[in-house]
N, C-alpha and C. Protein backbone atom coordinates (compact mmCIF):
# COMPACT_ATOMS: atom_id res chain seq x y z
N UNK A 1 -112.43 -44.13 -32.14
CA UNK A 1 -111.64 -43.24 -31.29
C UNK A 1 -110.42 -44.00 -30.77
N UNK A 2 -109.37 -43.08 -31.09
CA UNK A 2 -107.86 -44.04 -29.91
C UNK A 2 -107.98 -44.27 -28.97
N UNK A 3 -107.69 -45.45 -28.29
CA UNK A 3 -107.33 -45.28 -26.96
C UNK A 3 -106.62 -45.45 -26.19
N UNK A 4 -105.54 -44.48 -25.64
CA UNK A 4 -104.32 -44.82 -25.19
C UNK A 4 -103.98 -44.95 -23.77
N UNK A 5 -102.96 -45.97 -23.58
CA UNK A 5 -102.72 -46.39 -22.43
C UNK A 5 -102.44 -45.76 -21.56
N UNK A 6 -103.67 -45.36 -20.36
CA UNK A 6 -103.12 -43.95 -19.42
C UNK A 6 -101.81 -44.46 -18.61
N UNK A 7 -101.34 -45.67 -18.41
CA UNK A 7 -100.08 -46.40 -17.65
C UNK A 7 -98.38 -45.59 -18.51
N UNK A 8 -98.66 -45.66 -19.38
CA UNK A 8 -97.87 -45.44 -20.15
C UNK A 8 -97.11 -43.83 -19.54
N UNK A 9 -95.98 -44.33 -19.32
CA UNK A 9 -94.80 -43.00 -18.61
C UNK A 9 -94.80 -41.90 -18.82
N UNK A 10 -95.14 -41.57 -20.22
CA UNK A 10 -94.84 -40.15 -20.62
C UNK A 10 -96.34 -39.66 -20.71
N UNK A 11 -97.37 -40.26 -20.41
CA UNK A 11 -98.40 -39.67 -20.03
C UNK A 11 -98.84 -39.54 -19.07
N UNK A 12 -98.62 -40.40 -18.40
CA UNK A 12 -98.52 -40.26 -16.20
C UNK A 12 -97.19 -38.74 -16.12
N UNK A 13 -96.36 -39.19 -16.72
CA UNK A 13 -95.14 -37.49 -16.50
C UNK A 13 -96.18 -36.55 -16.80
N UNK A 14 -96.85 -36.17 -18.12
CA UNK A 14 -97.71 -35.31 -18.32
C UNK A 14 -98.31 -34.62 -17.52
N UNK A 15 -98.89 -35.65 -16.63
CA UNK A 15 -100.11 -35.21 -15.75
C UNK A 15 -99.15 -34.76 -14.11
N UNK A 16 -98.26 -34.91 -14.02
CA UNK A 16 -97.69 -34.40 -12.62
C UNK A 16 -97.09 -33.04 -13.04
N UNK A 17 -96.52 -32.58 -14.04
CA UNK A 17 -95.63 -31.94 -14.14
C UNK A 17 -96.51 -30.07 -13.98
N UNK A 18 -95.93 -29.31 -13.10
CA UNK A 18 -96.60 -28.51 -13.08
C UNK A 18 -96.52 -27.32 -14.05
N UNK A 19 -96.91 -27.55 -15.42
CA UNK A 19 -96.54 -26.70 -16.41
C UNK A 19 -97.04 -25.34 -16.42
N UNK A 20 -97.93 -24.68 -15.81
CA UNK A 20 -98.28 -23.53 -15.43
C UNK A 20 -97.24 -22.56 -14.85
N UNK A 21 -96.45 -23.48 -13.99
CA UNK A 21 -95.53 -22.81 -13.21
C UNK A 21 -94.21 -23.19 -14.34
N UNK A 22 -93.85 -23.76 -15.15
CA UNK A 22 -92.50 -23.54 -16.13
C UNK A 22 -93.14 -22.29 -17.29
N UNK A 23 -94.30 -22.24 -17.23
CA UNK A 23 -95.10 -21.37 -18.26
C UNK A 23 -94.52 -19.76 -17.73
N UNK A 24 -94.44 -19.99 -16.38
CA UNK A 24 -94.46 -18.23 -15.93
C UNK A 24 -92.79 -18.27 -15.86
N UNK A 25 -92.50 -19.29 -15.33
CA UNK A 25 -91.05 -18.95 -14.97
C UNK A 25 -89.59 -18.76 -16.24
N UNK A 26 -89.57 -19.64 -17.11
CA UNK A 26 -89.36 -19.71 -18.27
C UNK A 26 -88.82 -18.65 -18.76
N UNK A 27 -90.34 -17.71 -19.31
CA UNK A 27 -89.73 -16.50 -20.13
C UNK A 27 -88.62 -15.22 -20.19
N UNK A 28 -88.47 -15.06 -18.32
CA UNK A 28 -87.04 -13.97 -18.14
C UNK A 28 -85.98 -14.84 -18.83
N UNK A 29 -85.81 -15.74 -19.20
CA UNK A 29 -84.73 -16.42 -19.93
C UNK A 29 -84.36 -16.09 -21.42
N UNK A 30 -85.55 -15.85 -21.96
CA UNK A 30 -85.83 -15.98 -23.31
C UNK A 30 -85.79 -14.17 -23.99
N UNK A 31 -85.05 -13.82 -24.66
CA UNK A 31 -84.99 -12.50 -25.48
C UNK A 31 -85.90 -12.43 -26.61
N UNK A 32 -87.46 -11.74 -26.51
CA UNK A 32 -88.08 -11.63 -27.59
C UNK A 32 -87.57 -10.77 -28.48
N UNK A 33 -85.94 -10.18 -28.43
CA UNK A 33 -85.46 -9.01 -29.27
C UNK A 33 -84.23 -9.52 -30.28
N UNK A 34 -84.10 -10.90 -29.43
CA UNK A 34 -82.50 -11.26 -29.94
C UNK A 34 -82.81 -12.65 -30.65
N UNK A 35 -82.05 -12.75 -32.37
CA UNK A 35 -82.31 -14.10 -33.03
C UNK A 35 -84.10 -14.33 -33.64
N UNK A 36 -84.21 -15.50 -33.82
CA UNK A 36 -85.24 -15.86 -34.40
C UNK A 36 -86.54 -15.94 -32.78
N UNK A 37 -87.85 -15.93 -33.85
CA UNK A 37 -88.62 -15.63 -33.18
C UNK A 37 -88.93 -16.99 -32.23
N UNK A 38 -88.90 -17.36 -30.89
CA UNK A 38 -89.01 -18.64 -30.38
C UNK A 38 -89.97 -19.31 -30.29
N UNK A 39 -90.31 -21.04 -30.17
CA UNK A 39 -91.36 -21.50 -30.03
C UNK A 39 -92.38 -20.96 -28.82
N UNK A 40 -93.22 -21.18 -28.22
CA UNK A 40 -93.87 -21.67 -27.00
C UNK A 40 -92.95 -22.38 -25.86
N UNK A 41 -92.73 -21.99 -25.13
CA UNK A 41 -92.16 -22.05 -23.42
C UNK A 41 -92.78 -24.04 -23.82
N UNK A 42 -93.96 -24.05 -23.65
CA UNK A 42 -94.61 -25.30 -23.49
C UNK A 42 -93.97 -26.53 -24.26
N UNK A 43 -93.70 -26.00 -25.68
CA UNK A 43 -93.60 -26.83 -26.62
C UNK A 43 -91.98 -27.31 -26.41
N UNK A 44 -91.34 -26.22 -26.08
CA UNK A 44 -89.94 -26.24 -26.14
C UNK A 44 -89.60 -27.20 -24.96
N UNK A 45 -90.31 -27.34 -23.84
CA UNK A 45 -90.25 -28.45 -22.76
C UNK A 45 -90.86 -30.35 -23.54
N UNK A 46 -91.92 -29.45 -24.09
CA UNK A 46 -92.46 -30.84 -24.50
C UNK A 46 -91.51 -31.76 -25.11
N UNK A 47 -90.73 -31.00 -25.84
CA UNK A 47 -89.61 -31.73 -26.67
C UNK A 47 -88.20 -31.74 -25.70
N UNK A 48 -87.92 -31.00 -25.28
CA UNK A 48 -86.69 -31.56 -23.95
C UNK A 48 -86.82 -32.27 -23.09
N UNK A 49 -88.18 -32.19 -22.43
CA UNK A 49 -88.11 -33.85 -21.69
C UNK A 49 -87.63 -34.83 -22.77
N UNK A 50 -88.82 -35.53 -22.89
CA UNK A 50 -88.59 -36.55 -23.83
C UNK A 50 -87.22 -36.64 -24.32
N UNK A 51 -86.81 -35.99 -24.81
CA UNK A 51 -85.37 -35.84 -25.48
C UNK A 51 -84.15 -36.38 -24.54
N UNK A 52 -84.19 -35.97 -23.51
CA UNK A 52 -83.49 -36.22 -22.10
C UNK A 52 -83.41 -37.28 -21.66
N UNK A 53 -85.10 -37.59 -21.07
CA UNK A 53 -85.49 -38.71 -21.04
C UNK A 53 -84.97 -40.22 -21.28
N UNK A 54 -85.40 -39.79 -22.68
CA UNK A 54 -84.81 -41.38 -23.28
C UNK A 54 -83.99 -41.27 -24.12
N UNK A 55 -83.02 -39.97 -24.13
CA UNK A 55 -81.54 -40.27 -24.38
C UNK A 55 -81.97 -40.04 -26.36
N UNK A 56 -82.44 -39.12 -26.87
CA UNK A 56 -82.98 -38.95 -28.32
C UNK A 56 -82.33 -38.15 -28.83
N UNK A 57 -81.62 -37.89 -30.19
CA UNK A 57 -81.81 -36.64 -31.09
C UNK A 57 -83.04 -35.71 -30.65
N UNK A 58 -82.11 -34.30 -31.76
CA UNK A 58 -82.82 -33.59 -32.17
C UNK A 58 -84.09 -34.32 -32.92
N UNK A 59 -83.23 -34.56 -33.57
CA UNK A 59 -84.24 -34.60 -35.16
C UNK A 59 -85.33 -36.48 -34.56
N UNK A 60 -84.56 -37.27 -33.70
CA UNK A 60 -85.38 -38.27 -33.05
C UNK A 60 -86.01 -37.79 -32.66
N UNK A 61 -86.52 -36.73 -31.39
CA UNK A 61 -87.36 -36.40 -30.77
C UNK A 61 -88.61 -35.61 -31.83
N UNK A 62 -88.23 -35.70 -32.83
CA UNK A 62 -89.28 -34.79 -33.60
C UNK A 62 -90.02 -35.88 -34.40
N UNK A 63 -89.18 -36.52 -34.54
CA UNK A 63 -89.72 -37.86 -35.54
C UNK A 63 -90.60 -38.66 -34.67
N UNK A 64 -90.08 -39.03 -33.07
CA UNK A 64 -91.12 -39.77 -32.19
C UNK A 64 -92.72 -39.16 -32.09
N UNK A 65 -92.49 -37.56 -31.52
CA UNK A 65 -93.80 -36.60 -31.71
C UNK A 65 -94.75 -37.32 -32.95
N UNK A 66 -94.13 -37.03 -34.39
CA UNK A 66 -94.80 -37.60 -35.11
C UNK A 66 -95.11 -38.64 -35.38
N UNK A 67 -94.90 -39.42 -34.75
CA UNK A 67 -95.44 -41.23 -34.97
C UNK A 67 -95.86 -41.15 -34.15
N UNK A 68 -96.22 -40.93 -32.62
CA UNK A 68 -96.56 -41.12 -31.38
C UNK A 68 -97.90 -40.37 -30.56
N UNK A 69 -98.85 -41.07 -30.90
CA UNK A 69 -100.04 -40.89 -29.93
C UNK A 69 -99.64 -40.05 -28.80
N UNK A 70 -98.67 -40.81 -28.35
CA UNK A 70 -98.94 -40.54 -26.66
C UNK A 70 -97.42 -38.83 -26.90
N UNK A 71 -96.87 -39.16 -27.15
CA UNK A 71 -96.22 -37.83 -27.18
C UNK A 71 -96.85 -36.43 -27.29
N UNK A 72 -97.55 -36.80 -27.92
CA UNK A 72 -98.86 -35.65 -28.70
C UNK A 72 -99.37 -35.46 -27.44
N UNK A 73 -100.21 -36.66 -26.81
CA UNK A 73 -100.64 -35.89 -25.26
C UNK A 73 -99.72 -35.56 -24.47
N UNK A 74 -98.67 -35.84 -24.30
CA UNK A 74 -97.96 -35.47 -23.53
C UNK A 74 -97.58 -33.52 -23.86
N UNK A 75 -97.54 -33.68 -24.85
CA UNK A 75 -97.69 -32.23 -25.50
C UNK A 75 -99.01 -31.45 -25.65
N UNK A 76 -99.95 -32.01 -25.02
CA UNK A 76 -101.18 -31.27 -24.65
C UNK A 76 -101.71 -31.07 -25.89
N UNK A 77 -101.83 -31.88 -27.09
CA UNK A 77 -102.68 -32.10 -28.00
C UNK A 77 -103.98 -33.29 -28.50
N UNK A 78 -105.10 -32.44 -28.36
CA UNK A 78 -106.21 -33.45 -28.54
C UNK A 78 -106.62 -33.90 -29.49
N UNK A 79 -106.26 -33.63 -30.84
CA UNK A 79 -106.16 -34.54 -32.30
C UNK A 79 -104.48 -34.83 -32.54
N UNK A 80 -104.37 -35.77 -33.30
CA UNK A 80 -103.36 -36.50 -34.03
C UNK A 80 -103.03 -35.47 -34.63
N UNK A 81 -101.56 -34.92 -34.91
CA UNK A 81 -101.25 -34.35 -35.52
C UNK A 81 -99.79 -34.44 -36.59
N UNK A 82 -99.87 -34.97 -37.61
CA UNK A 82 -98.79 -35.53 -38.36
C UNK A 82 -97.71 -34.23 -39.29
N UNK A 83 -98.41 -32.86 -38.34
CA UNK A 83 -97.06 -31.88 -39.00
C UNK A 83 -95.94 -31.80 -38.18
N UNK A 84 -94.89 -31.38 -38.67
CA UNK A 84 -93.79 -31.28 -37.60
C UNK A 84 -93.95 -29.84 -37.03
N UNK A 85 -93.83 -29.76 -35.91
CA UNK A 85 -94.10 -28.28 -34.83
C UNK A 85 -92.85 -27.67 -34.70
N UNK A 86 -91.92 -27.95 -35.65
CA UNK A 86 -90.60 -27.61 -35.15
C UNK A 86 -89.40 -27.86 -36.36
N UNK A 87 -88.70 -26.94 -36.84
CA UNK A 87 -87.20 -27.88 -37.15
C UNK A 87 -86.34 -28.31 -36.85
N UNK A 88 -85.76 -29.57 -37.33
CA UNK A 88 -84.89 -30.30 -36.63
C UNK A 88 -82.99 -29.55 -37.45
């Protein structure tokens, strides 16, 4: 089993951030009528922190997800997951 370093920043961010409440608030933003169909409220944060954060690409922030243990939790996933959730 992995075991990753709960010290580690972007998994301490994880755990404060009150994502329930970007979950509700979020969607008056978003047109389920207009353009392509959108990710998850959740996912679409998961990848703009980080992105922000530490100053990343598009297409970096997608590439870190996939190499990165801890991104994955930070994205509220409990297996490893080596597909991309997104295009860059």
């Amino acid at each position: 089993m992995l075991q990753l370093d709960s010290s580690d920043p972007l998994i301490q961010l994880s755990e404060v951030i009150p994502w329930p409440e970007f979950e509700e608030a979020f969607p008056t933003h978003y047109s389920k009528d207009t353009g392509a169909p959108s990710k998850p409220i959740r996912l679409m944060l998961d990848f703009l922190l980080p992105k922000q954060l530490e100053v990343l690409s598009d297409k970096n922030v997608v590439i870190q997800f996939k190499r990165s243990p801890n991104y994955q939790v930070f994205c509220d996933l409990t297996k490893l997951n080596r597909k991309l959730l997104c295009d860059t």
